[in-house]
Protein backbone atom coordinates (compact mmCIF):
# COMPACT_ATOMS: atom_id res chain seq x y z
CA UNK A 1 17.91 -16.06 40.14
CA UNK A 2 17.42 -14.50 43.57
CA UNK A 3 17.53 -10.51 43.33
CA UNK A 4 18.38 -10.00 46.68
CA UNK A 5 21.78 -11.63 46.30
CA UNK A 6 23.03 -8.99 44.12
CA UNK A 7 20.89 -5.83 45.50
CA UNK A 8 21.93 -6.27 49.20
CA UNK A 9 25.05 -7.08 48.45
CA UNK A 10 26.48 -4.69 50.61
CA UNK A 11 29.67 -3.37 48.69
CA UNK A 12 27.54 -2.84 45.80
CA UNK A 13 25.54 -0.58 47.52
CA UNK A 14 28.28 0.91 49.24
CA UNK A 15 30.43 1.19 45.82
CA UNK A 16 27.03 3.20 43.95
CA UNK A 17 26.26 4.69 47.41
CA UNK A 18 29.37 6.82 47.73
CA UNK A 19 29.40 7.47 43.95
CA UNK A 20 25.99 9.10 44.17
CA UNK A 21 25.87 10.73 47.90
CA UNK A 22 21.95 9.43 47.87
CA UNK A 23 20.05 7.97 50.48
CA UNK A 24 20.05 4.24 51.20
CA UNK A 25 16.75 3.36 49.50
CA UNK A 26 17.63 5.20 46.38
CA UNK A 27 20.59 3.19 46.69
CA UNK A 28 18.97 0.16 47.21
CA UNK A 29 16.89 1.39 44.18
CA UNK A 30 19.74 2.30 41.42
CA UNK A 31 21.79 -1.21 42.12
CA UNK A 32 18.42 -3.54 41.42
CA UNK A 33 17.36 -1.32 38.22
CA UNK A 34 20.97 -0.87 36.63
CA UNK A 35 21.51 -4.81 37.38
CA UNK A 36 17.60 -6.03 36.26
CA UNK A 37 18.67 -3.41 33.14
CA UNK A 38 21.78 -5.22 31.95
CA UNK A 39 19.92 -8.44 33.01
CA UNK A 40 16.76 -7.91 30.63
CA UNK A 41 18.49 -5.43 27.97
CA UNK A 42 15.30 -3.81 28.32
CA UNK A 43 14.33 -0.42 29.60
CA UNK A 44 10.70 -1.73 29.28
CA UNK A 45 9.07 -0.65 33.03
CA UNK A 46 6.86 -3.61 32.61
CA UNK A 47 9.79 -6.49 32.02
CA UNK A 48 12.30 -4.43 34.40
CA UNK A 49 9.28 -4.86 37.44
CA UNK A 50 9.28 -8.61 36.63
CA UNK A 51 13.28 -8.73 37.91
CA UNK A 52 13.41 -5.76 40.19
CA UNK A 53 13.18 -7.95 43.73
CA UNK A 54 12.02 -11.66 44.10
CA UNK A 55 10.72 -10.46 47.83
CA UNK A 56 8.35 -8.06 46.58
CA UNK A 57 5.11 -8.33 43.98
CA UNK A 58 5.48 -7.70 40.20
CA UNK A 59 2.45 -4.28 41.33
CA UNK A 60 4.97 -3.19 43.55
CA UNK A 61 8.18 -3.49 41.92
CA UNK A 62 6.01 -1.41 39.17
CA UNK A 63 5.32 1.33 40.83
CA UNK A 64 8.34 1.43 42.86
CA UNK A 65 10.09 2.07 39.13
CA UNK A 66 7.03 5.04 38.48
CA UNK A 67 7.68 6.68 41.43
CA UNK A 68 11.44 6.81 41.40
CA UNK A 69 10.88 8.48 38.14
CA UNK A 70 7.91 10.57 38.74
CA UNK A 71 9.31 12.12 41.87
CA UNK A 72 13.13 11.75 42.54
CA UNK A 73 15.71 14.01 40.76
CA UNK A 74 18.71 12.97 39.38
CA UNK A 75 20.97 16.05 38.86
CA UNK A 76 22.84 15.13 35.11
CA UNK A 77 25.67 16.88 36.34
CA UNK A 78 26.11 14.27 38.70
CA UNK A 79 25.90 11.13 36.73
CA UNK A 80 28.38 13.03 34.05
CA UNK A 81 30.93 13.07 37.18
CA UNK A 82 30.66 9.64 37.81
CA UNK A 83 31.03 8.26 34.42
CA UNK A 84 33.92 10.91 34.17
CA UNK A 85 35.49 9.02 36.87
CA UNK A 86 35.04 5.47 35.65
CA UNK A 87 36.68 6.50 32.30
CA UNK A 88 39.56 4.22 30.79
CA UNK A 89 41.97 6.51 29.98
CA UNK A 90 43.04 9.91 31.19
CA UNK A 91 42.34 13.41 29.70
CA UNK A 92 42.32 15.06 27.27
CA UNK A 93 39.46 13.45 25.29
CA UNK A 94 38.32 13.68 21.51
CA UNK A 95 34.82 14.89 22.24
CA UNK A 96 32.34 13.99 19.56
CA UNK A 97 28.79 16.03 19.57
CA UNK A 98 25.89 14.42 17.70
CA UNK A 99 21.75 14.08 18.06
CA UNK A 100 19.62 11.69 18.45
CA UNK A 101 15.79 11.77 17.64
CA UNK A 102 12.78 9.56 17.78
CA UNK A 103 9.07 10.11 17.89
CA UNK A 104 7.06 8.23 20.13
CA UNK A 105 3.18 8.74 19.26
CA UNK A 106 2.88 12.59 19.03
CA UNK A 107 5.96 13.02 21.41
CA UNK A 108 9.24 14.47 19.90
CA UNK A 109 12.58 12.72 21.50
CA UNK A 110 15.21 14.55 20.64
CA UNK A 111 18.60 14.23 22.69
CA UNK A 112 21.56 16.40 21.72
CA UNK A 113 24.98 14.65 23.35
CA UNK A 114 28.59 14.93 24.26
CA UNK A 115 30.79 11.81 23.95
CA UNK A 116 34.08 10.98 24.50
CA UNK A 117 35.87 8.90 21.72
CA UNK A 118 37.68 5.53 22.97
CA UNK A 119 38.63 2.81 20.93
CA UNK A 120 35.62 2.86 18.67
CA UNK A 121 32.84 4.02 20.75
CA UNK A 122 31.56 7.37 22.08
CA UNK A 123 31.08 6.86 25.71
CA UNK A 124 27.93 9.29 26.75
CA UNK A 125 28.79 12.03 28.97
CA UNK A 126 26.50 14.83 29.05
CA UNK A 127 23.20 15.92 26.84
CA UNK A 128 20.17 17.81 27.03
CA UNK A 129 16.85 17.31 26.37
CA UNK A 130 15.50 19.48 23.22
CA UNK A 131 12.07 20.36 23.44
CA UNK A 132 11.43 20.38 19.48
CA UNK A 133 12.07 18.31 16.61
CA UNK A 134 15.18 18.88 14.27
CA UNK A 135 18.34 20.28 14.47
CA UNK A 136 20.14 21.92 17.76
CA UNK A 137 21.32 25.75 17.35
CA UNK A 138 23.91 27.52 18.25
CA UNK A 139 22.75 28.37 21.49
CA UNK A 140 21.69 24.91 22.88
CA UNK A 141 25.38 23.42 21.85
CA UNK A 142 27.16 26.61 23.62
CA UNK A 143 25.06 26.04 26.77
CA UNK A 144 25.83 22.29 26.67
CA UNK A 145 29.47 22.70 25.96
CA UNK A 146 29.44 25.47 28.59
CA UNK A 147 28.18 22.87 31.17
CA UNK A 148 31.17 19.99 30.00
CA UNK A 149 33.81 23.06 30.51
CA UNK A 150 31.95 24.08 34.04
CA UNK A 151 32.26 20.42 35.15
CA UNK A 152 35.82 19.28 33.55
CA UNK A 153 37.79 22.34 32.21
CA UNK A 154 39.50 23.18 29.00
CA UNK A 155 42.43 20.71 29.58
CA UNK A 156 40.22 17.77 29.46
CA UNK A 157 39.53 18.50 25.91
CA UNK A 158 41.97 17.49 23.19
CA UNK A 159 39.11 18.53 20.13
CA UNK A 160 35.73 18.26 19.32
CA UNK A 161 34.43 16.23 16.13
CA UNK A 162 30.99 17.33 14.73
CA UNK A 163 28.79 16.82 11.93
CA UNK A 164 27.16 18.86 9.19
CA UNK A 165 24.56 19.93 11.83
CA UNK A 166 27.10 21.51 13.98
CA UNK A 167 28.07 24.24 11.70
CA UNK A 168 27.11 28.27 11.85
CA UNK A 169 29.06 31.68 12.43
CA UNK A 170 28.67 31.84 15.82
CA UNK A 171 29.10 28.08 16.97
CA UNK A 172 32.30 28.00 14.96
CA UNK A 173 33.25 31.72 16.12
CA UNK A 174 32.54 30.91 19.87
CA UNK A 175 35.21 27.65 19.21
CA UNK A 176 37.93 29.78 18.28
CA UNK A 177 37.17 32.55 20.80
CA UNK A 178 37.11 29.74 23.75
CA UNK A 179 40.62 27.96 22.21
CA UNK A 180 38.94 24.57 21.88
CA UNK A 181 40.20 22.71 18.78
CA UNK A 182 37.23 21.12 16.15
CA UNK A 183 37.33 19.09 13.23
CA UNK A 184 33.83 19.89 12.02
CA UNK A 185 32.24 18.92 8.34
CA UNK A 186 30.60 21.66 6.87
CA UNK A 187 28.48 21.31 3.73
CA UNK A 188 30.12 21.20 0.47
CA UNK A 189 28.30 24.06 -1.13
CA UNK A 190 28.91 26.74 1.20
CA UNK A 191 30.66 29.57 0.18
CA UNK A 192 34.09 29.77 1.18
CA UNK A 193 36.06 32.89 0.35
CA UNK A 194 39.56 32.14 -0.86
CA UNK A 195 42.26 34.64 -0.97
CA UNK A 196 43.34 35.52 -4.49
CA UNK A 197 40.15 33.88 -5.93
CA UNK A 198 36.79 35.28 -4.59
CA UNK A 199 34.12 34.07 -3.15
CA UNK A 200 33.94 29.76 -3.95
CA UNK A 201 31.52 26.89 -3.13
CA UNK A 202 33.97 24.61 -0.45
CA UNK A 203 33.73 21.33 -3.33
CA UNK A 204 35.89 23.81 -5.59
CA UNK A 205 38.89 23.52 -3.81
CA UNK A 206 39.05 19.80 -3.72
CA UNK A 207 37.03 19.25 -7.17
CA UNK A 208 39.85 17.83 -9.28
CA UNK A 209 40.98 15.50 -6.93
CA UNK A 210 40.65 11.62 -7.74
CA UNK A 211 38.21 9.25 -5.87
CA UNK A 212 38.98 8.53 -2.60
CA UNK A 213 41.68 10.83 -2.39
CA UNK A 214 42.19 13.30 -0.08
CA UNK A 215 43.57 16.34 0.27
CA UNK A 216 44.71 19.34 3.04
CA UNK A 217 44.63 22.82 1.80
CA UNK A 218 47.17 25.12 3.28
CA UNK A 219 45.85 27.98 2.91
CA UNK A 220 43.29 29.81 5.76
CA UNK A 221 40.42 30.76 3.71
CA UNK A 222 37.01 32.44 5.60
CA UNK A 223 33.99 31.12 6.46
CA UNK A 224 31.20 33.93 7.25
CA UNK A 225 33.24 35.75 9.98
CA UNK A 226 35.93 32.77 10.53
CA UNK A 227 38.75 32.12 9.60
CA UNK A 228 39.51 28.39 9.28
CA UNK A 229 41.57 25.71 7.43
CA UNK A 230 39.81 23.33 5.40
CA UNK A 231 40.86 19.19 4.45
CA UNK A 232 38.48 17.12 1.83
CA UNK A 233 37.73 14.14 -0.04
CA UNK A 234 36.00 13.09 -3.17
CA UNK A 235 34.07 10.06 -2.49
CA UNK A 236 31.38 8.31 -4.02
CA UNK A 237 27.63 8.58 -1.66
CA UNK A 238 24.57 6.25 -1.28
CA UNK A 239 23.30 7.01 -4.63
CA UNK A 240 26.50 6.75 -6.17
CA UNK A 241 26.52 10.34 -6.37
CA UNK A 242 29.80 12.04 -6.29
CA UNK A 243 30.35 13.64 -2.86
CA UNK A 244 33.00 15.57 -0.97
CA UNK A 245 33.59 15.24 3.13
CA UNK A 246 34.96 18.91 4.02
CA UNK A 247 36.54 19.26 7.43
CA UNK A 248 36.96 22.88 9.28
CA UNK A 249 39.66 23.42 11.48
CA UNK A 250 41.38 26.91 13.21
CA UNK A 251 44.24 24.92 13.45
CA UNK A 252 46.02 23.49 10.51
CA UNK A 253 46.46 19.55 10.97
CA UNK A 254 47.49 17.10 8.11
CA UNK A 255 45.36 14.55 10.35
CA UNK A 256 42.01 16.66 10.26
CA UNK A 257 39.80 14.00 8.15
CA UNK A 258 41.53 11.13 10.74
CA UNK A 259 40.27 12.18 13.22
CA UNK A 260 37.32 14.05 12.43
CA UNK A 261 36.31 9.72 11.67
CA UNK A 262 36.12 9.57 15.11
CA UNK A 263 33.17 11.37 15.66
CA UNK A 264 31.87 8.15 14.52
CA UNK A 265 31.99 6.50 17.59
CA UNK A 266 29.07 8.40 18.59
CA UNK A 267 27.05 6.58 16.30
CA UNK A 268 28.28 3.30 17.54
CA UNK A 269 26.92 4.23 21.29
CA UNK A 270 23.44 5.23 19.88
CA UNK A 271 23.11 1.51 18.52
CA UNK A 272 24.46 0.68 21.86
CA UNK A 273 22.11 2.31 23.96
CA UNK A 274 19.04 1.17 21.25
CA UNK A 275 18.86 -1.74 19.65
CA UNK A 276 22.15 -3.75 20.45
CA UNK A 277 21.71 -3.12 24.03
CA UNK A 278 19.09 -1.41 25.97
CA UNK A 279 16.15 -0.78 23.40
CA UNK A 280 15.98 2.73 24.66
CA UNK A 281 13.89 3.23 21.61
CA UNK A 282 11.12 0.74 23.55
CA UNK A 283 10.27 3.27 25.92
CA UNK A 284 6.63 4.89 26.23
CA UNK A 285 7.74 7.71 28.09
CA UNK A 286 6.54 11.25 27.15
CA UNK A 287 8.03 13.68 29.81
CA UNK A 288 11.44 14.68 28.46
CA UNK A 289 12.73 15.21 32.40
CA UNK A 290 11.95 10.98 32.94
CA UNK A 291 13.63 9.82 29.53
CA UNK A 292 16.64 11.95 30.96
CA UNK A 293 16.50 9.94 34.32
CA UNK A 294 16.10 7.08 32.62
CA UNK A 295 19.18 7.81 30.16
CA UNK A 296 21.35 8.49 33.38
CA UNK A 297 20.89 5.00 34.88
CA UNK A 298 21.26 3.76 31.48
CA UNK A 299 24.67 5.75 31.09
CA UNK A 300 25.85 4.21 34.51
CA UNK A 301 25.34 0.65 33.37
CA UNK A 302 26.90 1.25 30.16
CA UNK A 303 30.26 2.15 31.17
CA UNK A 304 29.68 -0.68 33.58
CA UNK A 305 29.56 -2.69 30.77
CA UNK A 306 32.58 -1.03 28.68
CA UNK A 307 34.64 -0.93 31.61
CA UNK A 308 34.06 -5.02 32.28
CA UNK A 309 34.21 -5.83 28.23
CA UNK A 310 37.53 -4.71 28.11
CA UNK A 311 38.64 -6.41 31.40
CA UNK A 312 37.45 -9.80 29.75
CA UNK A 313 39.00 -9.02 26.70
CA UNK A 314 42.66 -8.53 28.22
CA UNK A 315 42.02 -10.36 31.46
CA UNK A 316 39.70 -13.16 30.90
CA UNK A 317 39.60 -13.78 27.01
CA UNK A 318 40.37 -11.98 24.51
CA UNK A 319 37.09 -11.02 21.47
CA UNK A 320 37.02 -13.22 18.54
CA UNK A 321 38.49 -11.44 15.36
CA UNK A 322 36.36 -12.27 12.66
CA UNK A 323 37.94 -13.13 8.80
CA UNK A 324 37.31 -9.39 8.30
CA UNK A 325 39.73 -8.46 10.61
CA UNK A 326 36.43 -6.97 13.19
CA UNK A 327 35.65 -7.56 16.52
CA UNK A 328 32.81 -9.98 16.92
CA UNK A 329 31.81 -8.18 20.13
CA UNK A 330 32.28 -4.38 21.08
CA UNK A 331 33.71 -3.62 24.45
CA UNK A 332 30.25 -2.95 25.41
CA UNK A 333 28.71 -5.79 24.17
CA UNK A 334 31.11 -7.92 25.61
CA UNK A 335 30.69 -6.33 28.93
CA UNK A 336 27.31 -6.48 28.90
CA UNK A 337 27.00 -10.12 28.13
CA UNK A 338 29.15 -11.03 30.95
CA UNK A 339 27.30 -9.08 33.29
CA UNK A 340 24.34 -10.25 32.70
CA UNK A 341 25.66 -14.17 32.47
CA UNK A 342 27.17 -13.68 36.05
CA UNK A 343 23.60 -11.81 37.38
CA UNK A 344 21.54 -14.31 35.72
CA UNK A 345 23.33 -17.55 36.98
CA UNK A 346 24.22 -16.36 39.82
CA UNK A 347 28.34 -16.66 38.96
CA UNK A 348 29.62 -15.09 42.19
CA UNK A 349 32.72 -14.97 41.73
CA UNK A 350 32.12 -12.76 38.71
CA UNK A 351 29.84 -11.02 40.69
CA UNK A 352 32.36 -10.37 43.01
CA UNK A 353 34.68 -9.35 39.66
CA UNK A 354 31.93 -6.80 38.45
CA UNK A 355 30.96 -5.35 41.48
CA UNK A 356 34.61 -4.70 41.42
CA UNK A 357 35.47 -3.19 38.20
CA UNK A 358 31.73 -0.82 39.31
CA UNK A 359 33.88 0.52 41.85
CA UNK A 360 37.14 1.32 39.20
CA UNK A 361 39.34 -0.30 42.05
C-alpha cells in the first residue's frame, strides 16, 4: 500500500488542517499517524514507523513519531472541540465520568475521563492526566468538569452518570450548587439520614426488596451536607453475594437506575481504545504529557471510526445481529475495520467516502 496516496491527499489534509489551525507539516504529520493507527491497530512507535511513509526510511519515520511527541504541543482543549464537532447527535449529552489506570514498569497511568453516552459507547471527550495511583478527588473532577463547562456550557449537559468513586460532600454539593443533574452510585453502607427514622446505612431502605427488583424512594433523605433522592436494587454480585446498586440524585426521577446504566458505555470505549482497538495498553511511554498526546490522536481516529461504523451500518450494510439479539460489531469496530480495509487496499472510492465522513460533510 503506498502511504503517500492517502497522506497527500490533499482534502485530507485540508479537512484535519482547518480542524486543527496547525502548520502544514504537522498536518502532513497527524493524517499519516491517525491513518497508519487505524491501519496497524497499534499505538506501538516501532510498528506505526514501519507504515508512516513508503518515501522515507523505517529510522526516520521513527524519530519523526519521537519528535512530534517530545516537542510539539497539542492543547486537549483543542482536540475536545473537534471531537465535539464530529459528534452524532446534538446536545445535551449524558456525560459519564470514569478512570482508567495501568502501570507500566514503575510508571503509574492513571487517566480520569469525560464521555459522552451514544448508543452504547462513551465517546472520549476530555481527561486529565493524574499524577498518582488510585482514586481522583474532589478537586481533580471539579477542575475537569470546570474545563467541559468552560469549553461547552451548562446546556450541553443533560446529566452526569458516575461510579462509586465519584462520591463525597463536596463533589456531590458542588453538583447541586452548579444545577447539573447526576445519577451517581454511592456505596451501600453509607449512612443516610432518613427523616422520621435516624441516621441508616443506604441498603436499609431497599433491604426487603426481592432480587432483581428495584425500587425509587420518594422521600429526600441527606447525605453528609446533601440533600438527595435515592433509587436501588437488590442483586446478586460476583461472589454470589447479595448486593444493592444505590443511585443519588437532587432531582427525583423514576428512571434514575436507567440511566445511571449508561455510564456503562464508558467502559465499552476503554476496551475500545485497549485491546479491541488500539492496544493503548502496548505503549512504553512514561511522561504523562506524551501518553496525553498520544490519547488525542487516538481520540481523533476513534470518532473517525464511530462516525464511519454507523454510516456502513445504515448506508452500506447494516451489523450482523447475532442469536442473542447483539451486535456482532460496535459502531467503532465496524468503523474501524472499514477504514483500515479501504487504507490497506487501497479502496479509493472508500477513501474518498472516509475522508468524507473525517470532514462531517
Amino acid at each position: 500500500m503506498n502511504t503517500k496516496v492517502i497522506v497527500k491527499s490533499n482534502e485530507l489534509v485540508s479537512i484535519l488542517s482547518h480542524k486543527t489551525g496547525w502548520n502544514l507539516a504537522r498536518v502532513r504529520f497527524l493524517a499519516a499517524f491517525i491513518c497508519s493507527l487505524c491501519k496497524l491497530q497499534s499505538v506501538c512507535y516501532v510498528k506505526l514507523a514501519q507504515d508512516l511513509s513508503s518515501s522515507a526510511k523505517f529510522e526516520s519515520n521513527l524519530r519523526r513519531i519521537q519528535r512530534f511527541f517530545a516537542e510539539f504541543i497539542v492543547d486537549s482543549d483543542l482536540i475536545a472541540k473537534i471531537i465535539f464537532s464530529m459528534l452524532p447527535s446534538e446536545p445535551p449529552y449524558r456525560l459519564s465520568f470514569d478512570r482508567t489506570n495501568w502501570k507500566f514498569g514503575a510508571t503509574n497511568i492513571n487517566i480520569l475521563m469525560i464521555s459522552i453516552c451514544h448508543q452504547g459507547v462513551g465517546i472520549p471527550i476530555i481527561w486529565s492526566m493524574l499524577h498518582k495511583r488510585g482514586n481522583s478527588n474532589e478537586r481533580e473532577r471539579k477542575e475537569l468538569l470546570d474545563r467541559y463547562l468552560h469549553l461547552f456550557g451548562y446546556s450541553s449537559i443533560e446529566s452526569i452518570g458516575a461510579d462509586r468513586e465519584f462520591i463525597g460532600d463536596g463533589w456531590i454539593g458542588n453538583l447541586i450548587e452548579k444545577g447539573v443533574r447526576f445519577f451517581i452510585r454511592i456505596k451501600e453502607n453509607m449512612w443516610v439520614n432518613v427523616l422520621g427514622k435516624g441516621n441508616k446505612k443506604a441498603f436499609w431502605l431497599f433491604n426487603s426488596l426481592q432480587r432483581n427488583k428495584a425500587m425509587n424512594y420518594r422521600k429526600i433523605v441527606k447525605i453528609g451536607n446533601n440533600y438527595v433522592y435515592l433509587s436501588g436494587m437488590k442483586t446478586l454480585g460476583k461472589n454470589k453475594q447479595i448486593e444493592f446498586v444505590i443511585i443519588a440524585t437532587y432531582q427525583f426521577s423514576p428512571d434514575s437506575l436507567l440511566i445511571y446504566k449508561d455510564r456503562w458505555q464508558i467502559e465499552t470505549m476503554f476496551r475500545a481504545l485497549k485491546a479491541s482497538g488500539f492496544n493503548f495498553e502496548v505503549t512504553h511511554l512514561a511522561d504523562t504529557e506524551r501518553i496525553s498526546k498520544l490519547l488525542s490522536l487516538m481520540c481523533i481516529a476513534f470518532i473517525w471510526a464511530y462516525r464511519v461504523g454507523i454510516y456502513k451500518d445504515q448506508n452500506i450494510a447494516p451489523i450482523k445481529i447475532k442469536k442473542h439479539g447483539r451486535r456482532a460489531y460496535s459502531y467503532f469496530k465496524y468503523g474501524l475495520i472499514f477504514i483500515a480495509h479501504a487504507l490497506l487496499c487501497n479502496v479509493k472510492p472508500n477513501i474518498q467516502l472516509i475522508t468524507k465522513i473525517l470532514s462531517c460533510t
